[in-house]
Protein backbone atom coordinates (compact mmCIF):
# COMPACT_ATOMS: atom_id res chain seq x y z
CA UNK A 1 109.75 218.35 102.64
CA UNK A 2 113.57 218.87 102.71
CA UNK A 3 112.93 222.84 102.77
CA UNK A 4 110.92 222.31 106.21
CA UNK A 5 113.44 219.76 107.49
CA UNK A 6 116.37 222.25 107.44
CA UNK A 7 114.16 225.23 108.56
CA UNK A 8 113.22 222.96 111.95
CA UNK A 9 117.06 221.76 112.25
CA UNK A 10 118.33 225.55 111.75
CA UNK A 11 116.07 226.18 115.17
CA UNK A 12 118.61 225.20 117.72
CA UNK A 13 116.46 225.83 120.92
CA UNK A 14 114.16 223.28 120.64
CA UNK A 15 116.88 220.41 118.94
CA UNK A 16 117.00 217.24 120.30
CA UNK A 17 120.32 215.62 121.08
CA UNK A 18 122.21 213.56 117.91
CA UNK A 19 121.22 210.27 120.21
CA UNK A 20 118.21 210.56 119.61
CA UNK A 21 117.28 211.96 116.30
CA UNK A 22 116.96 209.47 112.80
CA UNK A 23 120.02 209.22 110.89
CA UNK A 24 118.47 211.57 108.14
CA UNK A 25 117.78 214.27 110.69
CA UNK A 26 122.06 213.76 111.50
CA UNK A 27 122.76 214.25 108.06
CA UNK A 28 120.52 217.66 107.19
CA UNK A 29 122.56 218.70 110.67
CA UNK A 30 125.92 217.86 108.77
CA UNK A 31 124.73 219.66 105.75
CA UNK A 32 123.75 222.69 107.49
CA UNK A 33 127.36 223.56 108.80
CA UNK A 34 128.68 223.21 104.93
CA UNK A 35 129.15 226.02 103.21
CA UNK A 36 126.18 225.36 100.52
CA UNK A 37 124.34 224.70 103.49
CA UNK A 38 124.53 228.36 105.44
CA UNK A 39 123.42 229.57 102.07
CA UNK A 40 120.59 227.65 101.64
CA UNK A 41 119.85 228.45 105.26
CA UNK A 42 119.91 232.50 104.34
CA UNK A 43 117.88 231.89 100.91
CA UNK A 44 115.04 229.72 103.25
CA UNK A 45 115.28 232.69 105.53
CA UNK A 46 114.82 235.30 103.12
CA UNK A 47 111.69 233.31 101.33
CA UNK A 48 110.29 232.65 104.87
CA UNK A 49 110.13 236.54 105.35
CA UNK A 50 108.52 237.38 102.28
CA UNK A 51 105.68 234.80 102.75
CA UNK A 52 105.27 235.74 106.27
CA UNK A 53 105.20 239.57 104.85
CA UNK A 54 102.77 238.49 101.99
CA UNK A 55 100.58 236.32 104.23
CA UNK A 56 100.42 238.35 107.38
CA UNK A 57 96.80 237.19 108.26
CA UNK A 58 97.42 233.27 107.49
CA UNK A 59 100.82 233.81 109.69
CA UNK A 60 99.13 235.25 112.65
CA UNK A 61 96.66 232.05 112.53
CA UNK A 62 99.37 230.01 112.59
CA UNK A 63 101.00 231.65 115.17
CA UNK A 64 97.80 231.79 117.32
CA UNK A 65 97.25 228.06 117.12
CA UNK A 66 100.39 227.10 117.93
CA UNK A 67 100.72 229.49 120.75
CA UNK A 68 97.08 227.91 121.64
CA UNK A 69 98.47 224.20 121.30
CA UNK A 70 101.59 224.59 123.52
CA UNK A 71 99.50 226.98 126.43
CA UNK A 72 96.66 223.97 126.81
CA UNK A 73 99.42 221.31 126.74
CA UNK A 74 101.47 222.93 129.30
CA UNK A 75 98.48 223.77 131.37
CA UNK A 76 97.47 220.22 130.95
CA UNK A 77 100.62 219.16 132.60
CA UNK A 78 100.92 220.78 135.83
CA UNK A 79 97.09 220.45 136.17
CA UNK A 80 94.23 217.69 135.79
CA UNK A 81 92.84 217.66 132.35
CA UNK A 82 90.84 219.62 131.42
CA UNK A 83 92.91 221.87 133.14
CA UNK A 84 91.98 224.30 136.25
CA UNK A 85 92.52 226.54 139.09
CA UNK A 86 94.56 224.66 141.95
CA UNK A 87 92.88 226.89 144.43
CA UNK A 88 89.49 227.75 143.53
CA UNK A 89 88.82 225.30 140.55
CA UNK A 90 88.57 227.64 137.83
CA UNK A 91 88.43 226.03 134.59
CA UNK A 92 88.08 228.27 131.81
CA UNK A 93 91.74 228.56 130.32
CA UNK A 94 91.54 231.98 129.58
CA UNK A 95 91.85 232.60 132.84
CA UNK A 96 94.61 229.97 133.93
CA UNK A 97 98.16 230.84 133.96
CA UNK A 98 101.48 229.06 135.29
CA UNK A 99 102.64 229.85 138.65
CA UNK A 100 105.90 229.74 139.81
CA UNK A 101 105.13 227.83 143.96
CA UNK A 102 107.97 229.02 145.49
CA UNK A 103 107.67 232.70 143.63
CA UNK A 104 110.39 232.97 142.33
CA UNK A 105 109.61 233.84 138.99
CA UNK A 106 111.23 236.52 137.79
CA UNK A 107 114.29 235.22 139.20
CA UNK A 108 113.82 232.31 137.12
CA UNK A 109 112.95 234.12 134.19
CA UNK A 110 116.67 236.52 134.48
CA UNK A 111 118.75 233.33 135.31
CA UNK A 112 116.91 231.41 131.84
CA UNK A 113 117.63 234.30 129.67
CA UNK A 114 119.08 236.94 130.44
CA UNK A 115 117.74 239.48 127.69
CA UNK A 116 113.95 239.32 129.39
CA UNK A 117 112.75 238.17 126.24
CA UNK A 118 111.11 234.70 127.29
CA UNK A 119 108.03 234.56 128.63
CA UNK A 120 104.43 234.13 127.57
CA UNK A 121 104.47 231.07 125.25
CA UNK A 122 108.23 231.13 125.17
CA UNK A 123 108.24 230.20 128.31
CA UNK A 124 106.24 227.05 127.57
CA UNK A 125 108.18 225.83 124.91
CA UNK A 126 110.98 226.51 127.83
CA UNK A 127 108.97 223.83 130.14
CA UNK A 128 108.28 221.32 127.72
CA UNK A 129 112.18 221.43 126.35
CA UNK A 130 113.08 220.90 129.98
CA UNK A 131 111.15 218.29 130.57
CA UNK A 132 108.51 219.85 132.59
CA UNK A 133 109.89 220.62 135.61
CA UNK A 134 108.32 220.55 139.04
CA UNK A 135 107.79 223.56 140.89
CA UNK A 136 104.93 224.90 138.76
CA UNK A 137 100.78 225.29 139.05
CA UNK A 138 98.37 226.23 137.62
CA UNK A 139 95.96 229.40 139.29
CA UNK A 140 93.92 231.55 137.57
CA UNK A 141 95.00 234.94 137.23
CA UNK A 142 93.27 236.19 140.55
CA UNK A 143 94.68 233.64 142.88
CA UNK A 144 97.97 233.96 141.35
CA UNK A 145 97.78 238.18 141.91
CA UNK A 146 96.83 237.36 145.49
CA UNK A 147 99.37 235.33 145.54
CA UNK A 148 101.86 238.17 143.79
CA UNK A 149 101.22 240.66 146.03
CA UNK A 150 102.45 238.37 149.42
CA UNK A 151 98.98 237.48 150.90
CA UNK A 152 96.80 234.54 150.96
CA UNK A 153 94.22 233.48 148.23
CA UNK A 154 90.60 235.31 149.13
CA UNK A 155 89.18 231.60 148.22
CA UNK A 156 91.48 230.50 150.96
CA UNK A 157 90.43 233.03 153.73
CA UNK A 158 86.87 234.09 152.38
CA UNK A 159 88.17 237.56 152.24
CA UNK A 160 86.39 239.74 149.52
CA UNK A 161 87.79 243.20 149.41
CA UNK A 162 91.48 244.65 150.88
CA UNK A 163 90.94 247.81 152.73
CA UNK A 164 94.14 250.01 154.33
CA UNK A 165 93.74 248.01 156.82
CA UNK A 166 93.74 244.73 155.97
CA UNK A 167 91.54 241.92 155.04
CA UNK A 168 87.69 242.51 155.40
CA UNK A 169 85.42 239.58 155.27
CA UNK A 170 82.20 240.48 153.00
CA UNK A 171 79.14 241.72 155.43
CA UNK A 172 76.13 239.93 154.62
CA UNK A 173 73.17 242.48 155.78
CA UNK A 174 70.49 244.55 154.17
CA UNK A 175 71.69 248.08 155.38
CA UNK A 176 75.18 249.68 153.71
CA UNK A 177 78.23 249.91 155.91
CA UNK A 178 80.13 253.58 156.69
CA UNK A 179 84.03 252.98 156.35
CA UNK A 180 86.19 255.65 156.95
CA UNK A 181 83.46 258.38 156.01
CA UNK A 182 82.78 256.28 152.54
CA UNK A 183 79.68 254.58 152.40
CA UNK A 184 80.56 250.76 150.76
CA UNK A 185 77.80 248.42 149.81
CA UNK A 186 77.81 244.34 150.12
CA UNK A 187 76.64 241.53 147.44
CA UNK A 188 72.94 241.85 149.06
CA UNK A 189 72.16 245.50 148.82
CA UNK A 190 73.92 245.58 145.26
CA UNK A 191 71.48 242.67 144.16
CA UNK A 192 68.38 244.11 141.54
CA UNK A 193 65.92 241.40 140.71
CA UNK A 194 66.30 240.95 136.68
CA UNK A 195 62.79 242.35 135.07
CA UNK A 196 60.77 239.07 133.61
């Protein structure tokens, strides 16, 4: 147990204040700033390499649950549970993601760190160190590209495909339409009845 205990206290970026950890906790902090201490941290670092190097396969299970955990938590936060799609409903996670509301989010992501490397699940663990912050939602990955590229959500408008021209509502008829010399099909004439 004491191995663990000083790997998680050695991990500075997710450490809770000295108010509000056990007094055990405060002590393995104290320890770790002794001498013996640093050099127990660089032995556990060293043996945490070679089983991650040795175990490669168990490691990236580990890794995947965790990163699985901490998505569906914070996706659980800024949406109902079980989480979805705060435009169209969508609720199969693969497809959520968190959106920044006010887009700002690669601002946000320079000013947190600014060596680009959060993001992804880092960027939860981020969230759920701050406290979960507002200014987040969860949209699927479609409504959140709309949303990317400066124009409204399609489920918002009932706009199905972007043309050079802007915006075209999908035609509902039986005959193909002729844009600009290209002939484009709708959802009805693209419809083959499934054999039985």
């Amino acid at each position: 147990m004491l191995p663990f205990l000083l790997f998680c206290n050695s991990m500075s970026r997710w450490k809770k204040p000295d108010t509000e950890v056990a007094p055990r906790t405060l002590y393995v902090r104290e320890y770790m700033k002794t001498p013996k201490g640093r050099e127990r941290a660089k032995k556990h670092a060293l043996w945490i390499k070679s089983w991650r190097a040795k175990n490669k396969e168990r490691n990236k299970e580990i890794q995947r649950k965790s990163y699985d955990k901490m998505r569906l938590e914070g996706l659980s936060h800024y949406s109902t549970s079980p989480p979805q799609c705060a435009c169209c409903g969508e609720d199969q996670t693969v497809f959520l993601s968190i959106d920044h509301i006010h887009g700002n989010g690669s601002e946000e992501r320079r000013r947190i760190d600014p060596n680009g490397k959060i993001g992804g699940n880092g960027f939860m663990y981020w969230l759920k160190k701050n406290g979960w912050p507002v200014g987040y939602q969860v949209l699927c990955y479609n409504c959140n590209f709309a949303k990317r590229q400066g124009k409204e959500c399609p489920h918002k408008t009932g706009a199905t495909r972007i043309t050079q021209y802007g915006t075209d509502p999908l035609v509902v008829s039986d005959e193909p339409t002729n844009t600009m010399g290209m002939t484009q099909y709708n959802a009805a004439t693209l419809l083959v009845p499934s054999p039985l």
